[in-house]
C-alpha atoms as a PDB file:
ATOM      1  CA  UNK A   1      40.419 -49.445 -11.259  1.00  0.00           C
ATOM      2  CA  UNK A   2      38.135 -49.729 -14.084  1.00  0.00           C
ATOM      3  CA  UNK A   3      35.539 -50.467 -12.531  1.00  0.00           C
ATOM      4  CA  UNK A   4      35.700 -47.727  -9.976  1.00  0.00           C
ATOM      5  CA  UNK A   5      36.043 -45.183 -13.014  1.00  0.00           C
ATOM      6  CA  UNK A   6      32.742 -46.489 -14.531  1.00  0.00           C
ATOM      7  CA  UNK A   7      31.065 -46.094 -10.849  1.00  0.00           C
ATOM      8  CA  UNK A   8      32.286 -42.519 -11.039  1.00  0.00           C
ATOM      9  CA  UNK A   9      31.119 -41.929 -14.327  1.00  0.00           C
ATOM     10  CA  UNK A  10      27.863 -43.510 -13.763  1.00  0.00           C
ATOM     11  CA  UNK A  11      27.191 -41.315 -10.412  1.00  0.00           C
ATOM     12  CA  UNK A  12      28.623 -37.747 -12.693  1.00  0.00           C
ATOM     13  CA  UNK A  13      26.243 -38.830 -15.323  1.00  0.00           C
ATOM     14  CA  UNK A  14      23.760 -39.047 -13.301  1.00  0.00           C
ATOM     15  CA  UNK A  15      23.733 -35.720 -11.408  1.00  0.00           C
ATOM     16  CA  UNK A  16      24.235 -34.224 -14.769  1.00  0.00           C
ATOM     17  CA  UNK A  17      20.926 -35.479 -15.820  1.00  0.00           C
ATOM     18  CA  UNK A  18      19.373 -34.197 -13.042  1.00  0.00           C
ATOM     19  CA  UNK A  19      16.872 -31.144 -14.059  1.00  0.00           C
ATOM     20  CA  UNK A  20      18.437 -27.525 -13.319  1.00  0.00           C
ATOM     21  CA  UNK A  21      15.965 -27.017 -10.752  1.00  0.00           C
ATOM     22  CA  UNK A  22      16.245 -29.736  -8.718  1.00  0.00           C
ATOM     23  CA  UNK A  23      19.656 -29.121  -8.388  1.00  0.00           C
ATOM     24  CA  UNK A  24      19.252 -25.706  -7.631  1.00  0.00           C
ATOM     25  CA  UNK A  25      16.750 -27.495  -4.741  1.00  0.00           C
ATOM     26  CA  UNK A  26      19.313 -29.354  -3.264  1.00  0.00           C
ATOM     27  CA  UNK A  27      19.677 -28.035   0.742  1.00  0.00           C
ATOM     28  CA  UNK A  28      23.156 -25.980   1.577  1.00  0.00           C
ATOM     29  CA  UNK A  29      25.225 -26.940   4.891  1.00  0.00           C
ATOM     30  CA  UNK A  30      25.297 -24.582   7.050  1.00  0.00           C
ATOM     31  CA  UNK A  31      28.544 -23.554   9.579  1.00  0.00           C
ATOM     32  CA  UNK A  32      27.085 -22.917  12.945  1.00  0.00           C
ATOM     33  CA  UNK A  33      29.738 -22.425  16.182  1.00  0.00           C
ATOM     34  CA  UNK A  34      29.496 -24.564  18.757  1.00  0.00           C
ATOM     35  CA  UNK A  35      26.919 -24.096  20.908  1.00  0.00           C
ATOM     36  CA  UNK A  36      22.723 -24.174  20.441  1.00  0.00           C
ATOM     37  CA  UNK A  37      21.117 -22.278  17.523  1.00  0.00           C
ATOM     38  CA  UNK A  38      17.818 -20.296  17.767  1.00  0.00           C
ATOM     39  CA  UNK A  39      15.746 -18.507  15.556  1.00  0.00           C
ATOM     40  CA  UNK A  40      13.353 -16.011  16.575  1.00  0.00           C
ATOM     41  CA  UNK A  41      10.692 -14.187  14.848  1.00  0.00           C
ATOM     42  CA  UNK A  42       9.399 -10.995  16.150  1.00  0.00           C
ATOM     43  CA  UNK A  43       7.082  -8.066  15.065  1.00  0.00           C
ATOM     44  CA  UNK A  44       7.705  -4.390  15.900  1.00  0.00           C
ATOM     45  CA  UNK A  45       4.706  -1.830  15.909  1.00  0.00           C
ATOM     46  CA  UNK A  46       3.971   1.476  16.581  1.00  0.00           C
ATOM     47  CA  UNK A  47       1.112   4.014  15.670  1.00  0.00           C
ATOM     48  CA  UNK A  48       1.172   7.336  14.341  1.00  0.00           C
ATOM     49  CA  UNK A  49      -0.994  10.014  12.992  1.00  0.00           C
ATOM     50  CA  UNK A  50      -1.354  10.423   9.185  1.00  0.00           C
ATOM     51  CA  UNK A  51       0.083  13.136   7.902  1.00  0.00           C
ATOM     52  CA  UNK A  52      -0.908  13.236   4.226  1.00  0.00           C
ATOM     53  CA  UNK A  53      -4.093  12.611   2.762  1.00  0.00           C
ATOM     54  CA  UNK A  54      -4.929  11.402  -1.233  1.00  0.00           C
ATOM     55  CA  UNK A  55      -8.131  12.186  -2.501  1.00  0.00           C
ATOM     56  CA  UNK A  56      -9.257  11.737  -6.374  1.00  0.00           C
ATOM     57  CA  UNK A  57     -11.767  14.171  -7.668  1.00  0.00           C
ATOM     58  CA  UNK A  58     -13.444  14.685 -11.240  1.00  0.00           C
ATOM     59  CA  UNK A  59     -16.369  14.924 -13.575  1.00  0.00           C
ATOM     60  CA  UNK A  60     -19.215  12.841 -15.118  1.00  0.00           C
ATOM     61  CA  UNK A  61     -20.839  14.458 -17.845  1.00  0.00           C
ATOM     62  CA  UNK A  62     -23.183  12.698 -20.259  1.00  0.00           C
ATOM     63  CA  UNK A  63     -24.441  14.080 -23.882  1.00  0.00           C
ATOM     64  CA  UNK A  64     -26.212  12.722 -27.175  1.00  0.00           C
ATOM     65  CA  UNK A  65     -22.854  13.262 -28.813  1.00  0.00           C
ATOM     66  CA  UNK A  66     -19.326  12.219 -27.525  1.00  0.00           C
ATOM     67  CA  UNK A  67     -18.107  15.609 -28.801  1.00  0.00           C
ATOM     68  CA  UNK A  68     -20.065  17.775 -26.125  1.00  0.00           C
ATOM     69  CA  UNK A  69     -20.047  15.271 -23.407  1.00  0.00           C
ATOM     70  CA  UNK A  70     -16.267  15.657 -24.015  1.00  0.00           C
ATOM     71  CA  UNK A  71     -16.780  19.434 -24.392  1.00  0.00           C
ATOM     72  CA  UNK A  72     -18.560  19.741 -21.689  1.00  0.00           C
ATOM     73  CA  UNK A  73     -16.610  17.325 -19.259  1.00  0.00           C
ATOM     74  CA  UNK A  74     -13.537  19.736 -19.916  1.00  0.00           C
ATOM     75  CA  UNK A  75     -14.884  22.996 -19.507  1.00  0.00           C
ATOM     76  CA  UNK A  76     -16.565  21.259 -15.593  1.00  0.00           C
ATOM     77  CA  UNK A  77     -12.849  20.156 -14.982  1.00  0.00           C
ATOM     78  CA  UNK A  78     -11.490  23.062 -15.614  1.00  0.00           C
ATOM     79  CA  UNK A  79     -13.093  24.791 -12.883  1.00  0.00           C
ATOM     80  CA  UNK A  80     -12.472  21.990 -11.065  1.00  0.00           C
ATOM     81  CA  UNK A  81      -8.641  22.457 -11.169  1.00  0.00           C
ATOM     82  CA  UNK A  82      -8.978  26.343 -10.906  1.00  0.00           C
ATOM     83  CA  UNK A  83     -10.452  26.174  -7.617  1.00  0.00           C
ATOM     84  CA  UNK A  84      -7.966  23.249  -6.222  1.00  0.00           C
ATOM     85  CA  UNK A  85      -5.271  25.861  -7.037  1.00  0.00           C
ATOM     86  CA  UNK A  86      -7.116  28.726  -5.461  1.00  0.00           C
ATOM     87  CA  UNK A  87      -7.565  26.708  -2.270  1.00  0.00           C
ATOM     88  CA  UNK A  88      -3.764  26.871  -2.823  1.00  0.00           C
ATOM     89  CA  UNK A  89      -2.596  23.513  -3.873  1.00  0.00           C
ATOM     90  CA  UNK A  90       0.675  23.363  -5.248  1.00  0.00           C
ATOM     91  CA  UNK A  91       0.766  21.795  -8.760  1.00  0.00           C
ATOM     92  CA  UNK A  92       3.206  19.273  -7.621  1.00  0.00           C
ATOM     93  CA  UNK A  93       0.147  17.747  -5.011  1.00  0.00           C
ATOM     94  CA  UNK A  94      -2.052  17.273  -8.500  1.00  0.00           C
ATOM     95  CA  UNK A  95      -1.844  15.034 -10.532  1.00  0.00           C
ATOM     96  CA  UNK A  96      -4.641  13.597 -13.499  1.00  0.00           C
ATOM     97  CA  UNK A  97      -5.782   9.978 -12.705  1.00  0.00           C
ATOM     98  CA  UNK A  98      -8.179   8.872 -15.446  1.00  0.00           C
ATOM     99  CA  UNK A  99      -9.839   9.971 -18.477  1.00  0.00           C
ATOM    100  CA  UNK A 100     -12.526   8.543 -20.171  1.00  0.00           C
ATOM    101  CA  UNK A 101     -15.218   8.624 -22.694  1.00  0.00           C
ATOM    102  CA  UNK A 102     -18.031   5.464 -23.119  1.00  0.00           C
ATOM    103  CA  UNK A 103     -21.252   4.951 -25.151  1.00  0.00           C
ATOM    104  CA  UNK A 104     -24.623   5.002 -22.961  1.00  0.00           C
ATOM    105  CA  UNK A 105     -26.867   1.877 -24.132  1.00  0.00           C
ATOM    106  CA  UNK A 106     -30.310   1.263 -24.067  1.00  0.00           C
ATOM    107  CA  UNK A 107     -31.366  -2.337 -24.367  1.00  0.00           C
ATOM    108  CA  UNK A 108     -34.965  -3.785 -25.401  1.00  0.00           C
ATOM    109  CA  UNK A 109     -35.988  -7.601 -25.172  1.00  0.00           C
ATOM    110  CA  UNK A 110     -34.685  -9.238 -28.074  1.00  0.00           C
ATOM    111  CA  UNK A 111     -33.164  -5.988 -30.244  1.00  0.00           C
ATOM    112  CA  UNK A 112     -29.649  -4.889 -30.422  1.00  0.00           C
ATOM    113  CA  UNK A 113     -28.674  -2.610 -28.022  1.00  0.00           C
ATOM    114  CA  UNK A 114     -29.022   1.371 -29.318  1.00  0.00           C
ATOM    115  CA  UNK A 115     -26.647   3.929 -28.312  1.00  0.00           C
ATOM    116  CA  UNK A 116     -28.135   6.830 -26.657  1.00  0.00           C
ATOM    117  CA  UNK A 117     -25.311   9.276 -25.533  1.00  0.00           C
ATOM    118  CA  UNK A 118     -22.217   9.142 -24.323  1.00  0.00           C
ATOM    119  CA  UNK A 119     -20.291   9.236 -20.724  1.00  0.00           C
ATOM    120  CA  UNK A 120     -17.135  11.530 -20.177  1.00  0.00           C
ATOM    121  CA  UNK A 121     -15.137  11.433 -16.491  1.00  0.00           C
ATOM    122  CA  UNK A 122     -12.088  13.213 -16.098  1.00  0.00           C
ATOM    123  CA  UNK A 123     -10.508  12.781 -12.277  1.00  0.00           C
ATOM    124  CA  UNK A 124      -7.327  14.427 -10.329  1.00  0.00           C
ATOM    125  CA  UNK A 125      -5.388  13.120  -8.017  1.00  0.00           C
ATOM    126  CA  UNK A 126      -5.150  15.192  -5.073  1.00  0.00           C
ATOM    127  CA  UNK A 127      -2.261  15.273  -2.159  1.00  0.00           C
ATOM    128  CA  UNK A 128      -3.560  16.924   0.833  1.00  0.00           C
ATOM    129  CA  UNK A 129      -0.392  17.743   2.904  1.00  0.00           C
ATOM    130  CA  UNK A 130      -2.792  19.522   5.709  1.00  0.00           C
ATOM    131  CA  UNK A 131      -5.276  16.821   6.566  1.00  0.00           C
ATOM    132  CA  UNK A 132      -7.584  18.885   8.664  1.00  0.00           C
ATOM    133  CA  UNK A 133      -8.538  21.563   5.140  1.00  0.00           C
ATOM    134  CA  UNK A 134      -9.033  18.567   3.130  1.00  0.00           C
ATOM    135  CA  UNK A 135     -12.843  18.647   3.863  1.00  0.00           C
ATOM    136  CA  UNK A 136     -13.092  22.149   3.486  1.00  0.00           C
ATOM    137  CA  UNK A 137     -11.600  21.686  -0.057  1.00  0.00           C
ATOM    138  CA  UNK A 138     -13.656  18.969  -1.073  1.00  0.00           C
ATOM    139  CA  UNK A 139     -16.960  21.464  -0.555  1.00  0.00           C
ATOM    140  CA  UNK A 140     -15.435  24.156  -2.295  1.00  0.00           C
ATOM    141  CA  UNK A 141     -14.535  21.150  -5.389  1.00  0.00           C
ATOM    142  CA  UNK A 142     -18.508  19.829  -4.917  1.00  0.00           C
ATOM    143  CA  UNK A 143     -19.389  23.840  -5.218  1.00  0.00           C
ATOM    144  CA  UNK A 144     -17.510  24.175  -8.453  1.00  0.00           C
ATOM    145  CA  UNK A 145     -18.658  21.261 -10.357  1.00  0.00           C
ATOM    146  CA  UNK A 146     -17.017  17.827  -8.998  1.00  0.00           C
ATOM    147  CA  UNK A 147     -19.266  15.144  -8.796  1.00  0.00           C
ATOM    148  CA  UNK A 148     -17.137  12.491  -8.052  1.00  0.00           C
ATOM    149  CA  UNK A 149     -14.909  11.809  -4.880  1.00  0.00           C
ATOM    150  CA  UNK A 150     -13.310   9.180  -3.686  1.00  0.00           C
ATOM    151  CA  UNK A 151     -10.769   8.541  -0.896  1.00  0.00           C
ATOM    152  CA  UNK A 152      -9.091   9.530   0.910  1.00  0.00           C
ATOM    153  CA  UNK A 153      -5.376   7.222   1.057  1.00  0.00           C
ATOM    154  CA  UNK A 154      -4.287   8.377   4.419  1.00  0.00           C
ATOM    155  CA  UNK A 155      -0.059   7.957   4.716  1.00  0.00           C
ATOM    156  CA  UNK A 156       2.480   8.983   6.239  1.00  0.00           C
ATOM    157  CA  UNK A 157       5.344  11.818   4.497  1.00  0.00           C
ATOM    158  CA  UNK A 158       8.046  10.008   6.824  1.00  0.00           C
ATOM    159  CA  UNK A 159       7.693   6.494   6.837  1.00  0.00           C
ATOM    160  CA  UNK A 160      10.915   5.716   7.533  1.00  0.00           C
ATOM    161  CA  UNK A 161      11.470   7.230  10.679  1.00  0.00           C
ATOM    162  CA  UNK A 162       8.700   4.983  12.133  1.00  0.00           C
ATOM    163  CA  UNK A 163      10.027   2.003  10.435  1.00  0.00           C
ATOM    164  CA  UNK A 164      13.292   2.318  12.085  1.00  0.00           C
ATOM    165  CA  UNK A 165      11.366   2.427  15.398  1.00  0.00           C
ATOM    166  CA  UNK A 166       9.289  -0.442  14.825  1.00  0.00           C
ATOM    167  CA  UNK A 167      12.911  -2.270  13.656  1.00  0.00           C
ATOM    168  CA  UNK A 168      14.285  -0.856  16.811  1.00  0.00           C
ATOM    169  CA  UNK A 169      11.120  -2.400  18.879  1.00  0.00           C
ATOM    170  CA  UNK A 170      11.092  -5.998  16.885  1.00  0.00           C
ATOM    171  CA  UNK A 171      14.888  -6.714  17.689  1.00  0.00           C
ATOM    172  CA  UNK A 172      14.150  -5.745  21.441  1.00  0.00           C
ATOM    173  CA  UNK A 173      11.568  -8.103  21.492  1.00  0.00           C
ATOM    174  CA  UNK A 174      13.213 -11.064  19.367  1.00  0.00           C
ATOM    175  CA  UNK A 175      16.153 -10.631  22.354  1.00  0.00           C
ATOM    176  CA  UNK A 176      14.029 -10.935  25.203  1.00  0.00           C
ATOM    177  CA  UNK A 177      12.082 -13.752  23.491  1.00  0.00           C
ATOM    178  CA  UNK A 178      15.866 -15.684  23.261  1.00  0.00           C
ATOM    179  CA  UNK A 179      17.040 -15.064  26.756  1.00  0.00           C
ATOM    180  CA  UNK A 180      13.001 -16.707  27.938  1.00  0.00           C
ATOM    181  CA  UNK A 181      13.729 -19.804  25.851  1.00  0.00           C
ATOM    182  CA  UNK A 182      17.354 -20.086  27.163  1.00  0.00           C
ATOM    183  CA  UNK A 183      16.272 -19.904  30.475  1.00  0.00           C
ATOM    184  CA  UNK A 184      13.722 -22.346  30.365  1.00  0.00           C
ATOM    185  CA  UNK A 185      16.711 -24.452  28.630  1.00  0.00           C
ATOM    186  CA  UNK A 186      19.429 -24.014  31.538  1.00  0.00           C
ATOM    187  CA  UNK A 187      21.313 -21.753  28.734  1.00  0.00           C
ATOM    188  CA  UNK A 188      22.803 -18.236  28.038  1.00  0.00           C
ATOM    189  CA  UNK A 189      22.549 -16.131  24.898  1.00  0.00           C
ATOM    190  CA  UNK A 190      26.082 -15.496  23.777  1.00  0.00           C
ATOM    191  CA  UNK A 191      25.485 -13.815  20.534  1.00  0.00           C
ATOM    192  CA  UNK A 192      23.496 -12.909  17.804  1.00  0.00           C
ATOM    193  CA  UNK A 193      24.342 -14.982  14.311  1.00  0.00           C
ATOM    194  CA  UNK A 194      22.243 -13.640  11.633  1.00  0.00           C
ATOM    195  CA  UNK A 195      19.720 -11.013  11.184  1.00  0.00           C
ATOM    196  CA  UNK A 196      17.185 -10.970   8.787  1.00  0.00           C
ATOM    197  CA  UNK A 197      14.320  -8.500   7.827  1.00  0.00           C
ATOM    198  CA  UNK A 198      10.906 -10.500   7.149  1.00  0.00           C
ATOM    199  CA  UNK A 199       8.620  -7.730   5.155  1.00  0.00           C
ATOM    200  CA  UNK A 200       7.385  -4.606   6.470  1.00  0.00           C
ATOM    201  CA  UNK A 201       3.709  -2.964   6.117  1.00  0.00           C
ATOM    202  CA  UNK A 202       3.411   0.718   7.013  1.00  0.00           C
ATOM    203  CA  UNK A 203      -0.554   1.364   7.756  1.00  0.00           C
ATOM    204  CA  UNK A 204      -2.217  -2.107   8.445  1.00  0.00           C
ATOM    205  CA  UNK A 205      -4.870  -0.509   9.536  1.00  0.00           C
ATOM    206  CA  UNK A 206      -8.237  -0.068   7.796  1.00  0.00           C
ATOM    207  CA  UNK A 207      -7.818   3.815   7.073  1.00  0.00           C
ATOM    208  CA  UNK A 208     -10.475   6.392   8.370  1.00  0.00           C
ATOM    209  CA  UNK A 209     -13.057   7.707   5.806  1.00  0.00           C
ATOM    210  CA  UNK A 210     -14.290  11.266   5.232  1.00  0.00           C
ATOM    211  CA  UNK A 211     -17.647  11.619   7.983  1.00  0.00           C
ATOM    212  CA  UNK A 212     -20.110  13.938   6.787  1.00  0.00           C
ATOM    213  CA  UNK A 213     -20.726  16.267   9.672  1.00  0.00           C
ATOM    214  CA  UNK A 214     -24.425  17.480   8.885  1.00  0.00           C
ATOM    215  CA  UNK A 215     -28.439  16.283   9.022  1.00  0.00           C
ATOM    216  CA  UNK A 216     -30.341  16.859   5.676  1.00  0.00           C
ATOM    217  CA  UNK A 217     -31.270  19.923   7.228  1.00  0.00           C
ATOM    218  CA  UNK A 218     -28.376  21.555   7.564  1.00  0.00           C
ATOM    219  CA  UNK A 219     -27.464  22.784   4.120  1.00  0.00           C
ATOM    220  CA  UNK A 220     -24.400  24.731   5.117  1.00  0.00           C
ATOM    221  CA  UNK A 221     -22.364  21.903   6.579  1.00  0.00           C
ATOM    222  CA  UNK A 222     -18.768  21.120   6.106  1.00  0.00           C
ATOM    223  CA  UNK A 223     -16.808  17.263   5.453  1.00  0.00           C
ATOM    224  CA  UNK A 224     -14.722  16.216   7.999  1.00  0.00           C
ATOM    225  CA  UNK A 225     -11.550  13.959   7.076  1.00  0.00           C
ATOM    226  CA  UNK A 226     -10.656  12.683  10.165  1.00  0.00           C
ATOM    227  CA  UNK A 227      -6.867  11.259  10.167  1.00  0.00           C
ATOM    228  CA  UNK A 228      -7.139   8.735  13.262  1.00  0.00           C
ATOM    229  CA  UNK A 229      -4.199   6.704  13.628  1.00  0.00           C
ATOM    230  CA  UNK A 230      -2.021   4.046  11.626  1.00  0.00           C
ATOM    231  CA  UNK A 231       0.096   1.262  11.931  1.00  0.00           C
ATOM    232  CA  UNK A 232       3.504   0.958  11.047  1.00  0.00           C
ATOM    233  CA  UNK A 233       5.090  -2.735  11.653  1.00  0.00           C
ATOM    234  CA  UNK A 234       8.990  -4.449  11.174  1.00  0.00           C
ATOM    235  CA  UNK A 235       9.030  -8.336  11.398  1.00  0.00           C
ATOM    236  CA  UNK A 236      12.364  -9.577  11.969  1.00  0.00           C
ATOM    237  CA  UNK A 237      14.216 -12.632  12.119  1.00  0.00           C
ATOM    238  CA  UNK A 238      17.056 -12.903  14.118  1.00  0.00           C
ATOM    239  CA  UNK A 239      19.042 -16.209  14.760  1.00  0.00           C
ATOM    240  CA  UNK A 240      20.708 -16.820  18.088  1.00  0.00           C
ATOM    241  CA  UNK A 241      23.677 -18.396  19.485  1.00  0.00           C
ATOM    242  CA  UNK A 242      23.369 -20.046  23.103  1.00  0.00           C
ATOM    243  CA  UNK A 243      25.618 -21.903  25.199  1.00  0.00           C
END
């Protein structure tokens, strides 16, 4: 009896002097019912059409003193954000994305670098929520003193709605992939045991760019944002039960 009390000891003592993590490592049983398990992995996708568009804007101004590149930057960006709001975007759609002020160098073989003015960029955040005047804007922004762009972030305002159809799409195709492999196996698919959702990724695709629509000779032409399409995916995994 002794003995076996020492055994038991010496096993507890042991597991006890395991490391946290490798117990937390150690594999769980699983229940499954009777029958053949399955698991399937399957990808939903559909396309749609972008909807909104993100576009950052701003001012680079440089001066021999930080004070009037700062000055100057501000007085630029304020005409900047005058004429966003006369194109009539809301102020909710704008939003400030950086400010910043840094010392210009100038640098000669073996002297210490001198400081010969100073950079100041101030940039907005722009939500387009009608794609096709986005260009439009972006002249009239470039024709009151933005000489920065960059973008757009095409997206969707709805997201969700697509993801449920991709969902919708991934679980018909995880089913159809199950009642193939119990086919092949002289089986049925009784039921579906567990569901899982593996990630999701709405716009996959590389987005479209603004295309300048013009030749150097045309001094009156316009940007075109062009939306094209993007990709909205569900991956799944679904574990089946055949018999």
């Amino acid at each position: 009896m002794n003995r076996m009390l020492s055994g038991m000891a010496l096993i507890l003592g042991s597991a006890a002097a395991l490391p946290a993590a490798a117990q937390v490592a150690l594999p769980m049983a699983t229940v499954v019912p009777d029958g053949t398990v399955l698991d399937v992995n399957a990808t939903g996708r559909v396309s749609r059409t972008p909807d909104l568009a993100t576009i950052t804007a701003g001012v680079v101004t440089q001066a021999p003193a930080a004070a009037t590149a700062l000055s100057d930057n501000a007085r630029r960006m304020d005409a900047v954000v005058k004429a966003l709001k006369a194109a009539g975007i809301a102020a909710r759609d704008l939003s400030t994305s950086n400010v910043g002020l840094s010392p210009q160098y100038r640098y000669a073989e073996k002297q210490p670098p001198v400081i010969t003015g100073y950079q100041a960029s101030n940039s907005v955040a722009i939500r387009f929520r009608d794609i096709a005047r986005s260009g439009a804007v972006l002249d009239a922004l470039v024709r009151a003193g933005a000489n920065q762009i960059d973008g757009p972030n095409l997206s969707l305002s709805d997201p969700e709605a697509a993801l449920d159809e991709a969902r919708t799409q991934a679980i018909t195709k995880a089913r159809a992939r199950a009642e193939l492999y119990a086919k092949a196996a002289g089986l049925t698919v009784a039921r579906i045991v567990a569901i899982g959702e593996a990630g999701e990724n709405g716009g996959d695709r590389p987005r479209p760019m603004p295309m300048m629509r013009a030749s150097m000779a045309q001094a009156d032409a316009e940007t075109t944002v062009l939306a094209g399409e993007t990709d909205v995916t569900a991956a799944v995994n679904v574990r089946f039960l055949l018999k």
